[in-house]
C-alpha atoms as a PDB file:
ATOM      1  CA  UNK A   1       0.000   0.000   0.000  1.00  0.00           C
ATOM      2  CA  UNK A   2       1.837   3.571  -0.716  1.00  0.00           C
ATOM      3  CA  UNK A   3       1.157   6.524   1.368  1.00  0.00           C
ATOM      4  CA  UNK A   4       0.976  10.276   0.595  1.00  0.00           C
ATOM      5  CA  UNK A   5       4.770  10.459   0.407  1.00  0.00           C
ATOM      6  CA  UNK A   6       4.941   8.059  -2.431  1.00  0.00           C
ATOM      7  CA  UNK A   7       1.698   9.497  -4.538  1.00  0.00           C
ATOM      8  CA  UNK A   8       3.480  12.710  -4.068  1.00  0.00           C
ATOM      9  CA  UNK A   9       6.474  11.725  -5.827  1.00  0.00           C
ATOM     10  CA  UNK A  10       4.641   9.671  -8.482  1.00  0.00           C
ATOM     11  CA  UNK A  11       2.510  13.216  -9.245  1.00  0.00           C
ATOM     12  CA  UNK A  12       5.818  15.413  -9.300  1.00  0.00           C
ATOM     13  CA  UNK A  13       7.470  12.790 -12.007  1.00  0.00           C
ATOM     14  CA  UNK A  14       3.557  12.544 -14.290  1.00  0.00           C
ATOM     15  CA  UNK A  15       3.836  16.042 -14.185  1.00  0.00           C
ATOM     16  CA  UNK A  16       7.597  17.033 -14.161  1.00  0.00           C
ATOM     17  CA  UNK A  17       7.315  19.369 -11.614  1.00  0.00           C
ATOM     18  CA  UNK A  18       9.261  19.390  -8.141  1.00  0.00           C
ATOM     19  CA  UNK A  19       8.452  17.915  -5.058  1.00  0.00           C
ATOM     20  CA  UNK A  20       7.382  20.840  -3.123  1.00  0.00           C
ATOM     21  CA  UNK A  21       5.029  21.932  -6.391  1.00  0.00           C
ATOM     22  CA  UNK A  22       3.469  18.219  -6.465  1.00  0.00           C
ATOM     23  CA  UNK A  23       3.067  18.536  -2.195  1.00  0.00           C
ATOM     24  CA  UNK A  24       1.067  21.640  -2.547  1.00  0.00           C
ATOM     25  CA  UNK A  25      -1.283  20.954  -5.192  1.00  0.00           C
ATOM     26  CA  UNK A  26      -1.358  17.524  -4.096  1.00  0.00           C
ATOM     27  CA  UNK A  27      -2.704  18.158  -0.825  1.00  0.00           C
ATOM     28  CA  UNK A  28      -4.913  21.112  -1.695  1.00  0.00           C
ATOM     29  CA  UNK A  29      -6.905  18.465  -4.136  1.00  0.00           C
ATOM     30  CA  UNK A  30      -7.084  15.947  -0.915  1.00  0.00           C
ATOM     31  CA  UNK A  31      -7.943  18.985   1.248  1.00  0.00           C
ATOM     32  CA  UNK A  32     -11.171  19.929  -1.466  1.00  0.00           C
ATOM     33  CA  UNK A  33     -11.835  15.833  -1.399  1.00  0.00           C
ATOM     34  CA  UNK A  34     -11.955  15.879   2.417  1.00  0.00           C
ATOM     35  CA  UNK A  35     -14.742  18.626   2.450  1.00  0.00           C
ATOM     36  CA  UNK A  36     -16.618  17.048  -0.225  1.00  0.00           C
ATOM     37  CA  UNK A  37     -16.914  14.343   1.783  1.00  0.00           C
ATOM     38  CA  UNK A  38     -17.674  16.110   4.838  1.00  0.00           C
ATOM     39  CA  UNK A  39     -20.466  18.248   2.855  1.00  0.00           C
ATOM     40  CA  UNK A  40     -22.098  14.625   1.945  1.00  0.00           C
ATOM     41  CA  UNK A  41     -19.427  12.391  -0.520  1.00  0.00           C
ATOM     42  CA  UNK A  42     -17.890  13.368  -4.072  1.00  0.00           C
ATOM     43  CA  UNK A  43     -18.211  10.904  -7.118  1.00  0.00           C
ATOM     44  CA  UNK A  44     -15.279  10.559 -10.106  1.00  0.00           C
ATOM     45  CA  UNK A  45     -17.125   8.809 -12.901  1.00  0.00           C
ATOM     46  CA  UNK A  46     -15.932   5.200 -13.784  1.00  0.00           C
ATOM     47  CA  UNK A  47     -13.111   5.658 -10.670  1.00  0.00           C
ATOM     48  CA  UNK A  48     -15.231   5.332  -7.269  1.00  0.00           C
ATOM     49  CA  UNK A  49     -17.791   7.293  -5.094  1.00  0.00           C
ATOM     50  CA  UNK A  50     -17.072   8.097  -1.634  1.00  0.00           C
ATOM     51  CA  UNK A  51     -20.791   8.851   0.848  1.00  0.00           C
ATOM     52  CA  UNK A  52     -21.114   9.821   4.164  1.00  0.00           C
ATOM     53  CA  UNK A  53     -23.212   7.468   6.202  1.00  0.00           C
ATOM     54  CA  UNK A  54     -24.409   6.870   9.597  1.00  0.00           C
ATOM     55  CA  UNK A  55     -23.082   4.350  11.148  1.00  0.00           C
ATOM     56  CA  UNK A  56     -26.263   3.046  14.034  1.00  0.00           C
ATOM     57  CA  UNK A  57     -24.999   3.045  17.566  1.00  0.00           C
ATOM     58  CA  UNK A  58     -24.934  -0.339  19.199  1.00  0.00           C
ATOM     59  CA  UNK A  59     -25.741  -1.870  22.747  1.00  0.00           C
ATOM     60  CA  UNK A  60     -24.110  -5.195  23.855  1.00  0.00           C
ATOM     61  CA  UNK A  61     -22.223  -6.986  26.434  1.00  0.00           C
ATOM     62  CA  UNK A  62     -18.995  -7.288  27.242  1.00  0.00           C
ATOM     63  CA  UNK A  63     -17.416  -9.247  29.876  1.00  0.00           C
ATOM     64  CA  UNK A  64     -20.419  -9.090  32.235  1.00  0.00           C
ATOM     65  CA  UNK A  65     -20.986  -5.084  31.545  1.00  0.00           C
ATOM     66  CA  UNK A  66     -23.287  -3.479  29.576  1.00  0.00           C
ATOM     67  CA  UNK A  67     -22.114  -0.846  27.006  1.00  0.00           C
ATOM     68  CA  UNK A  68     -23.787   1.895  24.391  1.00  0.00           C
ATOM     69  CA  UNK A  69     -22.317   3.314  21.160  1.00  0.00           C
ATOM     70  CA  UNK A  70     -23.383   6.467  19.941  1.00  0.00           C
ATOM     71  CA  UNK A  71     -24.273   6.786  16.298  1.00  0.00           C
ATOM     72  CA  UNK A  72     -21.496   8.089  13.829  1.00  0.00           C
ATOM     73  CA  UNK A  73     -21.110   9.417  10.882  1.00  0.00           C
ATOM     74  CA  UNK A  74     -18.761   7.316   8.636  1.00  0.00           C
ATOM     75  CA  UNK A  75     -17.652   6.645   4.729  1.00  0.00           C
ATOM     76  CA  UNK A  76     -18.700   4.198   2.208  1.00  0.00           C
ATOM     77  CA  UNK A  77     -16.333   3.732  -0.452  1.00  0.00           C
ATOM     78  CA  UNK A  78     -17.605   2.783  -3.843  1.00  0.00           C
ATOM     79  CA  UNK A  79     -14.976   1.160  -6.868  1.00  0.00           C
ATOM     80  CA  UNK A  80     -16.406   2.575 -10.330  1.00  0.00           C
ATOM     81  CA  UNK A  81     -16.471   0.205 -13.520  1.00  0.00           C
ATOM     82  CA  UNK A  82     -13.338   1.988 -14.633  1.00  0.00           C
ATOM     83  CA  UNK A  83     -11.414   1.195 -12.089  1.00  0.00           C
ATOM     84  CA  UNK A  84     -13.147  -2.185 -11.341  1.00  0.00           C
ATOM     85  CA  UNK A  85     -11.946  -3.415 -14.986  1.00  0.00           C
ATOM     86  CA  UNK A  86      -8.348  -2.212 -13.710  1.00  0.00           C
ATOM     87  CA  UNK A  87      -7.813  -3.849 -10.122  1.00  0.00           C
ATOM     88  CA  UNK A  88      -9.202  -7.375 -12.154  1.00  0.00           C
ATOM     89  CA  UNK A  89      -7.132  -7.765 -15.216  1.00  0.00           C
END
């Protein structure tokens, strides 16, 4: 699995453009991603869908005590058929 460091250095070289140039607008798109999702999810065609969800609060046990969860809001990830055709070559 690669991290932000690694995306950021694959952008810089797709784009020939330095490091610091690829960190910046790198992180502003995740930055505009990250409120779309906040807002209510953000969809790239054929590539995947990301929703915010609730997530129901629970009640169980656990040795011997009772416990409560709290409802939460959460995100669904969603592969498009783009990407599907990709990840199953």
């Amino acid at each position: 699995m690669k991290g932000i460091t690694d995306c950021i250095e694959r952008y810089a070289q797709k784009r020939a453009i330095s490091k610091a140039q690829a960190e910046t607008e790198f992180k502003t798109a995740l930055d505009v991603i990250a409120d779309a999702c906040v807002d209510g999810g953000v969809s790239f065609k054929g590539i995947f869908t990301i929703k915010k969800k609730v997530q129901k609060g629970r009640k169980g046990m656990c040795n011997g005590h009772e416990y409560e969860t709290q409802d939460k809001n959460t995100l669904s990830i969603k592969v498009g058929t783009d990407l599907d055709k990709e990840l199953n070559k």
